[in-house]
C-alpha atoms as a PDB file:
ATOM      1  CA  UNK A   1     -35.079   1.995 -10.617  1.00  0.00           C
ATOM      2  CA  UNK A   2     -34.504  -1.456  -9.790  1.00  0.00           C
ATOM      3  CA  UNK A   3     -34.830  -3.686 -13.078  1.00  0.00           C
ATOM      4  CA  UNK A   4     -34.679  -6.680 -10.570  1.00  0.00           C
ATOM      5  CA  UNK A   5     -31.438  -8.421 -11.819  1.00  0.00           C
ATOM      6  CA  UNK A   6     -28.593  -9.271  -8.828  1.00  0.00           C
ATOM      7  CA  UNK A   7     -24.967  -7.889  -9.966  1.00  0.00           C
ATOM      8  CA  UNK A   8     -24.499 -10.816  -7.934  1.00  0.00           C
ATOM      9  CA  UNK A   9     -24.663 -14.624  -9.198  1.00  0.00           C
ATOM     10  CA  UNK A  10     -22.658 -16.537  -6.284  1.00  0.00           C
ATOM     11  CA  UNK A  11     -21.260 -19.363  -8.498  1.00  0.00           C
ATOM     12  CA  UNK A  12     -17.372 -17.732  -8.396  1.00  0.00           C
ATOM     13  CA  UNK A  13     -17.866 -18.301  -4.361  1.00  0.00           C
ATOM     14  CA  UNK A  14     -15.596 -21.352  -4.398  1.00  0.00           C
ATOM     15  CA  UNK A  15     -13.046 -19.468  -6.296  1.00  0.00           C
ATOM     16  CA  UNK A  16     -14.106 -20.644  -9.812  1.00  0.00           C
ATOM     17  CA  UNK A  17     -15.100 -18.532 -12.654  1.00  0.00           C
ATOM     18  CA  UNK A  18     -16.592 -19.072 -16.412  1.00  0.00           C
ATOM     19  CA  UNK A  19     -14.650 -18.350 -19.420  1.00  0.00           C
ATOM     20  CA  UNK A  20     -16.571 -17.391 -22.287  1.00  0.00           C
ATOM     21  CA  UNK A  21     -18.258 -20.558 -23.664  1.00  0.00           C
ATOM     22  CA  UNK A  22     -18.859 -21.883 -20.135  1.00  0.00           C
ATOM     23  CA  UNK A  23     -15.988 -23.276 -19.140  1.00  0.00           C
ATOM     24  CA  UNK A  24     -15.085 -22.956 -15.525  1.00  0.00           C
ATOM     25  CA  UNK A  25     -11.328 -22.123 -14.071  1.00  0.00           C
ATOM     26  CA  UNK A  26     -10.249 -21.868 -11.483  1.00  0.00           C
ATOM     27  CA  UNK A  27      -9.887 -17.283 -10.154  1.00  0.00           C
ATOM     28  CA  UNK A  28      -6.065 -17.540 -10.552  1.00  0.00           C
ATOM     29  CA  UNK A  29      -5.710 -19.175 -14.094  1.00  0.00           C
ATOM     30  CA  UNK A  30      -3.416 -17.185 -16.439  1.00  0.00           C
ATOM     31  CA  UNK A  31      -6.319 -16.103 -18.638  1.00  0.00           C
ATOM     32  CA  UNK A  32      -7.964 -14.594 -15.801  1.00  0.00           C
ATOM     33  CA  UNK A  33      -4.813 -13.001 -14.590  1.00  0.00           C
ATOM     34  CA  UNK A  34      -4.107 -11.438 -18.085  1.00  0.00           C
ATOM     35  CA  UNK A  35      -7.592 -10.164 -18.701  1.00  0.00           C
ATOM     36  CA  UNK A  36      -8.179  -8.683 -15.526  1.00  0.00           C
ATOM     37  CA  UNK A  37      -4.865  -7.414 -15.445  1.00  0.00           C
ATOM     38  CA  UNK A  38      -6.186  -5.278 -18.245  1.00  0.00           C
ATOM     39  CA  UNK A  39      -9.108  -4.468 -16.765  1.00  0.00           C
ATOM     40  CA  UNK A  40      -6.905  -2.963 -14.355  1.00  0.00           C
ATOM     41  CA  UNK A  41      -5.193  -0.951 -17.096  1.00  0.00           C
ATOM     42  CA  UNK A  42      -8.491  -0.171 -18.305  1.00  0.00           C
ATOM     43  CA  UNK A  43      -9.360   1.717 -15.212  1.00  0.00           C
ATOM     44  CA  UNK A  44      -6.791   3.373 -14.753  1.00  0.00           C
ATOM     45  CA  UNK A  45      -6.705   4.716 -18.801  1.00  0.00           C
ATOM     46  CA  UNK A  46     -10.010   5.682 -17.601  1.00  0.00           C
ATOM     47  CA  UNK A  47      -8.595   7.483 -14.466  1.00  0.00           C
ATOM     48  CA  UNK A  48      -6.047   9.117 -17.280  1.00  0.00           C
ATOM     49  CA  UNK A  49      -8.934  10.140 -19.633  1.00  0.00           C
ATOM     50  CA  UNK A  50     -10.735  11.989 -16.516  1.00  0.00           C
ATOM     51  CA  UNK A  51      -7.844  14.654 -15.903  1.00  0.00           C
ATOM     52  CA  UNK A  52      -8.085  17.721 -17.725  1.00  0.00           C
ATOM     53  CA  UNK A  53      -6.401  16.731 -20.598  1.00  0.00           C
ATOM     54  CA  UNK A  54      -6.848  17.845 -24.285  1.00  0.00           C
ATOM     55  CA  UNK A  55      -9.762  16.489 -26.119  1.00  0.00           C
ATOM     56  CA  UNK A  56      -7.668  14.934 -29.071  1.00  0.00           C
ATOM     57  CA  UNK A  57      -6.119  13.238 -25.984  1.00  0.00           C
ATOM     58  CA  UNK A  58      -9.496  11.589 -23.915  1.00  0.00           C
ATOM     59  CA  UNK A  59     -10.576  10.824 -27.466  1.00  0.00           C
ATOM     60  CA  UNK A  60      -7.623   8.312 -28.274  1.00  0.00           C
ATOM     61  CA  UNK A  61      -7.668   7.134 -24.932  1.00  0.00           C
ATOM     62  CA  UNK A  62     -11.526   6.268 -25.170  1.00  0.00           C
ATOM     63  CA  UNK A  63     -10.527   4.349 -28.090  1.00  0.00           C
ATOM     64  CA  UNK A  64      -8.063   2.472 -25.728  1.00  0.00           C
ATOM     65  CA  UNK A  65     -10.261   1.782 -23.390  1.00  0.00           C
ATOM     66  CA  UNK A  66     -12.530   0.163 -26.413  1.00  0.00           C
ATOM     67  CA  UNK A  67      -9.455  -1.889 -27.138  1.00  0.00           C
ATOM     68  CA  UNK A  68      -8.947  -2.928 -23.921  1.00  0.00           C
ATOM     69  CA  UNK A  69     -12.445  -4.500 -23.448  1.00  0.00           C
ATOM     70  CA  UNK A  70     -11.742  -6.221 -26.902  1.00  0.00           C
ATOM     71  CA  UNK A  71      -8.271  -7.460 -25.876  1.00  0.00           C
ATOM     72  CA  UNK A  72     -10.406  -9.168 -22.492  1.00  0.00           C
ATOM     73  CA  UNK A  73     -12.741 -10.685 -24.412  1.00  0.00           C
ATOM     74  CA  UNK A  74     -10.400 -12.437 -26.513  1.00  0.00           C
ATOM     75  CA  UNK A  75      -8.468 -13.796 -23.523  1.00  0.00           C
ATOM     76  CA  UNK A  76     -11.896 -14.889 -21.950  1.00  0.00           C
ATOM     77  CA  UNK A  77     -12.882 -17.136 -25.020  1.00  0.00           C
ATOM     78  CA  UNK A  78     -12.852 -20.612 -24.380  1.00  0.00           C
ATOM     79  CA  UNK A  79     -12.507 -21.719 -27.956  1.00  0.00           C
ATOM     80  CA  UNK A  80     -11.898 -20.835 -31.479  1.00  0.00           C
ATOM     81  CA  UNK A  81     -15.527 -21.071 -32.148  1.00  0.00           C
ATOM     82  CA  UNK A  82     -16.495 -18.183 -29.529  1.00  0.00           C
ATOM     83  CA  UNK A  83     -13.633 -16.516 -30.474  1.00  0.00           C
ATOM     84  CA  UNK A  84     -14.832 -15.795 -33.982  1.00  0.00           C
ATOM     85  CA  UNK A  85     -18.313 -14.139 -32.588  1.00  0.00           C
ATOM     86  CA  UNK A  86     -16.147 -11.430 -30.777  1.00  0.00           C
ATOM     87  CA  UNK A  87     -14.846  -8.176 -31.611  1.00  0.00           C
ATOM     88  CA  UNK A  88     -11.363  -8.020 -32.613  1.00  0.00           C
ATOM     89  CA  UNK A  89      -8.134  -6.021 -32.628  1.00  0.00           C
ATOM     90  CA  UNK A  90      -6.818  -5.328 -35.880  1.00  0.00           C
ATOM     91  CA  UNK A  91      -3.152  -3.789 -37.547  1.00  0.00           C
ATOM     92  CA  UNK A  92      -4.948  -0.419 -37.741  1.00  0.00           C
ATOM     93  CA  UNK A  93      -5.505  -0.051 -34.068  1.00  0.00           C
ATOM     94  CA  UNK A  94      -1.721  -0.703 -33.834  1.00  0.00           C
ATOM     95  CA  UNK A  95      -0.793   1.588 -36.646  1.00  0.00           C
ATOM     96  CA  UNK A  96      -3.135   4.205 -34.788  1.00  0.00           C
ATOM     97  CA  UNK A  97      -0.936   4.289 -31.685  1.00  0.00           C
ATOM     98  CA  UNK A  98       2.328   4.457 -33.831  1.00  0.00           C
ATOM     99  CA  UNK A  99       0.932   7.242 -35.484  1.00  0.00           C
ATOM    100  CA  UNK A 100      -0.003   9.003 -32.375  1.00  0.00           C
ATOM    101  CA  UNK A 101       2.906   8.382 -30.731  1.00  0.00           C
ATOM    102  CA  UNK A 102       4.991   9.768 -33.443  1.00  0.00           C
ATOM    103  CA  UNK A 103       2.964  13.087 -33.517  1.00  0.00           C
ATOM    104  CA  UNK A 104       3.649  13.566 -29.984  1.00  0.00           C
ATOM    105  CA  UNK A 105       7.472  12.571 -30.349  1.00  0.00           C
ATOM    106  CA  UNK A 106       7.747  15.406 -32.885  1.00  0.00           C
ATOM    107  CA  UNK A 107       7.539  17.941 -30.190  1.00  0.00           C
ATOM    108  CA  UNK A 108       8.951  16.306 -27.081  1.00  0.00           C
ATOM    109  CA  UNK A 109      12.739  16.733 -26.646  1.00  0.00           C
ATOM    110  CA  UNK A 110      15.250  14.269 -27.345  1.00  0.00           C
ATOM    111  CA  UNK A 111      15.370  11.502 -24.641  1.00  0.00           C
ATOM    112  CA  UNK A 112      19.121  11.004 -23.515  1.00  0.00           C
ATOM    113  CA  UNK A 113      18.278   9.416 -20.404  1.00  0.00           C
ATOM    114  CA  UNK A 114      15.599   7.066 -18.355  1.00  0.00           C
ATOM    115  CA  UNK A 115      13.007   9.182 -17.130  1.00  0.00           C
ATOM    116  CA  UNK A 116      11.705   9.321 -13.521  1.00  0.00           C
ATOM    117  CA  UNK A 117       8.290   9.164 -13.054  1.00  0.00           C
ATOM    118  CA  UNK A 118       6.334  12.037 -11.966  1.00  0.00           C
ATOM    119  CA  UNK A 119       6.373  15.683 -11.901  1.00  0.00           C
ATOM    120  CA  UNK A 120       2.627  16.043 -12.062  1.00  0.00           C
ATOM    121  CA  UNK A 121      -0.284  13.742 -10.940  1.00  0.00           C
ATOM    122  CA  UNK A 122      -1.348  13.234 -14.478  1.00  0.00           C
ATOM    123  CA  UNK A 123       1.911  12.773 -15.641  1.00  0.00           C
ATOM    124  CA  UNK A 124       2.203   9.310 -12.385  1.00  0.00           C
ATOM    125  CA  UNK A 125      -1.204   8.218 -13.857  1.00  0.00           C
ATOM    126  CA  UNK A 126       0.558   7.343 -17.225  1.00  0.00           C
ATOM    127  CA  UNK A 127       3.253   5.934 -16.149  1.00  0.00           C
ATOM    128  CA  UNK A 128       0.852   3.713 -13.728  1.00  0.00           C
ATOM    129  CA  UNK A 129      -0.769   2.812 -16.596  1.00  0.00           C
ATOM    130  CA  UNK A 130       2.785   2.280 -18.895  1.00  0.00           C
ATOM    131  CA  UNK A 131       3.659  -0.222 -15.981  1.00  0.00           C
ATOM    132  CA  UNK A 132       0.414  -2.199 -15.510  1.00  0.00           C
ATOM    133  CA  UNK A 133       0.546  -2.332 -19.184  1.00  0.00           C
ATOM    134  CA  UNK A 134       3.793  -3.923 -19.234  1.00  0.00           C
ATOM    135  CA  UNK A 135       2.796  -6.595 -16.594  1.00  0.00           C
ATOM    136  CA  UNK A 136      -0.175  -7.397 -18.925  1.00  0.00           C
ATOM    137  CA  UNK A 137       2.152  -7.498 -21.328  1.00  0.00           C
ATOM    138  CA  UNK A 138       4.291 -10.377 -19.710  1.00  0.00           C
ATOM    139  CA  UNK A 139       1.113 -12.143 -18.338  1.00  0.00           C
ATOM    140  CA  UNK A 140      -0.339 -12.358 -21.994  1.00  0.00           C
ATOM    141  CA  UNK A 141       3.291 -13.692 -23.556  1.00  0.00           C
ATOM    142  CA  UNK A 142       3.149 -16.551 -20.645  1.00  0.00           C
ATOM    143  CA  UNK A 143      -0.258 -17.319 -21.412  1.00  0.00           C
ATOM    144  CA  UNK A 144       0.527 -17.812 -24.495  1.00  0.00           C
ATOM    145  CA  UNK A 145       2.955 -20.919 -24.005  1.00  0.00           C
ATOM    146  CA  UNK A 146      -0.004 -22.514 -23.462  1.00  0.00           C
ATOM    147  CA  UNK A 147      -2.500 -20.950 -25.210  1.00  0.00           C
ATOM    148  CA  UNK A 148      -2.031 -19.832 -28.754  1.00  0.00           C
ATOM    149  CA  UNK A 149      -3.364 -16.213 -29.118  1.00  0.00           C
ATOM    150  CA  UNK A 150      -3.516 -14.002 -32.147  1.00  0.00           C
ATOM    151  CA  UNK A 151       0.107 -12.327 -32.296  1.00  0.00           C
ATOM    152  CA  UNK A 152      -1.412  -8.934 -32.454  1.00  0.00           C
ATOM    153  CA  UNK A 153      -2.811  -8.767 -28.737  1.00  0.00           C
ATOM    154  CA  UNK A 154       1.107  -8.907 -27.710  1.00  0.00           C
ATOM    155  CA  UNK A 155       1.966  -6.532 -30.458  1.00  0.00           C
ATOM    156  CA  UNK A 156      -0.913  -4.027 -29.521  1.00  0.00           C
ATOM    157  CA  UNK A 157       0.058  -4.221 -25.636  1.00  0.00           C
ATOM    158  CA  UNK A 158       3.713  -3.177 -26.221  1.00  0.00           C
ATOM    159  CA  UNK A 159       2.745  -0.632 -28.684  1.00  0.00           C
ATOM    160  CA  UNK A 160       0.200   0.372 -26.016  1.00  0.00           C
ATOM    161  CA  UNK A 161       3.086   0.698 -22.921  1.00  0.00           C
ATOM    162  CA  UNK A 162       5.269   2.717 -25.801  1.00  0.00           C
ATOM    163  CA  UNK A 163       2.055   5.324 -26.570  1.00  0.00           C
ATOM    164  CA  UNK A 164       1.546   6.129 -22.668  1.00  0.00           C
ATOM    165  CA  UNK A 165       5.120   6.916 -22.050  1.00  0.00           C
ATOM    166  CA  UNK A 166       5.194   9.311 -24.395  1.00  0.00           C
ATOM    167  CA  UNK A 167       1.827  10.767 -23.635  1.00  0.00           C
ATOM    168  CA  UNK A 168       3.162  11.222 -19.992  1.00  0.00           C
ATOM    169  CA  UNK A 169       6.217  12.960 -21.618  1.00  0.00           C
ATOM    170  CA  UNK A 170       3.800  14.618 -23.539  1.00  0.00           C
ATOM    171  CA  UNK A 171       1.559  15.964 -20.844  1.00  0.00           C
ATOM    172  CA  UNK A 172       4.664  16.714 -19.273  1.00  0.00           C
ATOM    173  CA  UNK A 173       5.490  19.547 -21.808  1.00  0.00           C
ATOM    174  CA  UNK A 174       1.566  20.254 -21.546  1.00  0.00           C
ATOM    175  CA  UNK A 175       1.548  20.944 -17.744  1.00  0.00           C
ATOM    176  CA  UNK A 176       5.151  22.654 -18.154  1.00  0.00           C
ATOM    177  CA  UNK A 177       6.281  19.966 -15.882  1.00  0.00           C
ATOM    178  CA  UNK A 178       9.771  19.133 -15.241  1.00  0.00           C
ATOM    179  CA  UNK A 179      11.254  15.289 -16.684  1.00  0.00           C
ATOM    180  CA  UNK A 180      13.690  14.283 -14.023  1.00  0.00           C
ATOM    181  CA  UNK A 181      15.823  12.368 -15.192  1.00  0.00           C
ATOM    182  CA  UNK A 182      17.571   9.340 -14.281  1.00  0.00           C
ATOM    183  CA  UNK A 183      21.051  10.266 -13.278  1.00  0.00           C
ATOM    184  CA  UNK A 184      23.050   6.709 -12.255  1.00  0.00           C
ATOM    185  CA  UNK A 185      25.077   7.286  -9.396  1.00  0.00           C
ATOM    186  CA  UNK A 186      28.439   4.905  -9.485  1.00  0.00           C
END
């Protein structure tokens, strides 16, 4: 069973790792923040995908995941020249989530107020998700001060943070859950 490889390699020991291409960096540089940051997000859309959900649902959340793993890669690259031997994301995965969320939005009630998270474990999971989302989100716009990164990866992460709010909405209506809302007290 054993195909004799170690999962481990020791050379991050000292608290350095190797971007794609070889270069070494220090375990708390922004790129490795922001990419494993997603990988984060990436479990936990994989957490999502493992309730019992609808298939249509797992399905476009599979094809997250796939994103997700792109979107890492890219921020692992070391150069322009690795960068162009790696998948990447494209305006139709963006224009997939748009689309998605608006067939969801069609059914979901009019939002008039914030909405509390919760009401149903699947339901938390998304907005988990929505929020480590967002925090990849702000990681990736800081690392891109220094860094210059293909605008899309910020477009698809905020698209991304807008899709799994209303997919927790969405499951919401699914599990006949109720949406508390957010009633300011003054």
């Amino acid at each position: 069973m054993s195909s004799g490889r170690k999962i481990y390699t020791k050379t991050g020991d000292a608290g350095f790792t190797s971007l794609i291409g070889g270069t070494r960096v220090p375990k708390y540089d922004t790129r490795i923040e922001a990419y494993g940051t997603m990988d984060e997000l990436n479990s936990f859309v994989g957490l999502l995908r493992d309730q019992d959900i609808d298939e249509h649902s797992k399905e476009v959340l599979l094809e997250v995941q796939d994103r997700l793993f792109t979107l890492e890669s890219t921020l692992a690259a070391d150069s322009e020249r690795h960068l162009k031997s790696l998948p990447n994301i494209k305006p139709e995965d963006i224009q997939l989530l748009e689309k998605e969320i608006d067939n969801m939005n069609e059914t979901l009630p009019e939002l008039t107020s914030f909405v509390l998270p919760g009401g149903h474990p699947t339901v938390s999971y998304c907005h988990i998700a929505r929020t480590i989302c967002r925090r990849a989100e702000r990681i990736t716009i800081k690392l891109n001060e220094s860094y210059s990164l293909p605008p899309v990866i910020i477009t698809y992460l905020n698209r991304l943070s807008d899709y799994l709010f209303v997919l927790a909405r969405k499951f919401s209506q699914d599990f006949g859950a109720k949406e508390s809302l957010w009633k300011p007290r003054f």
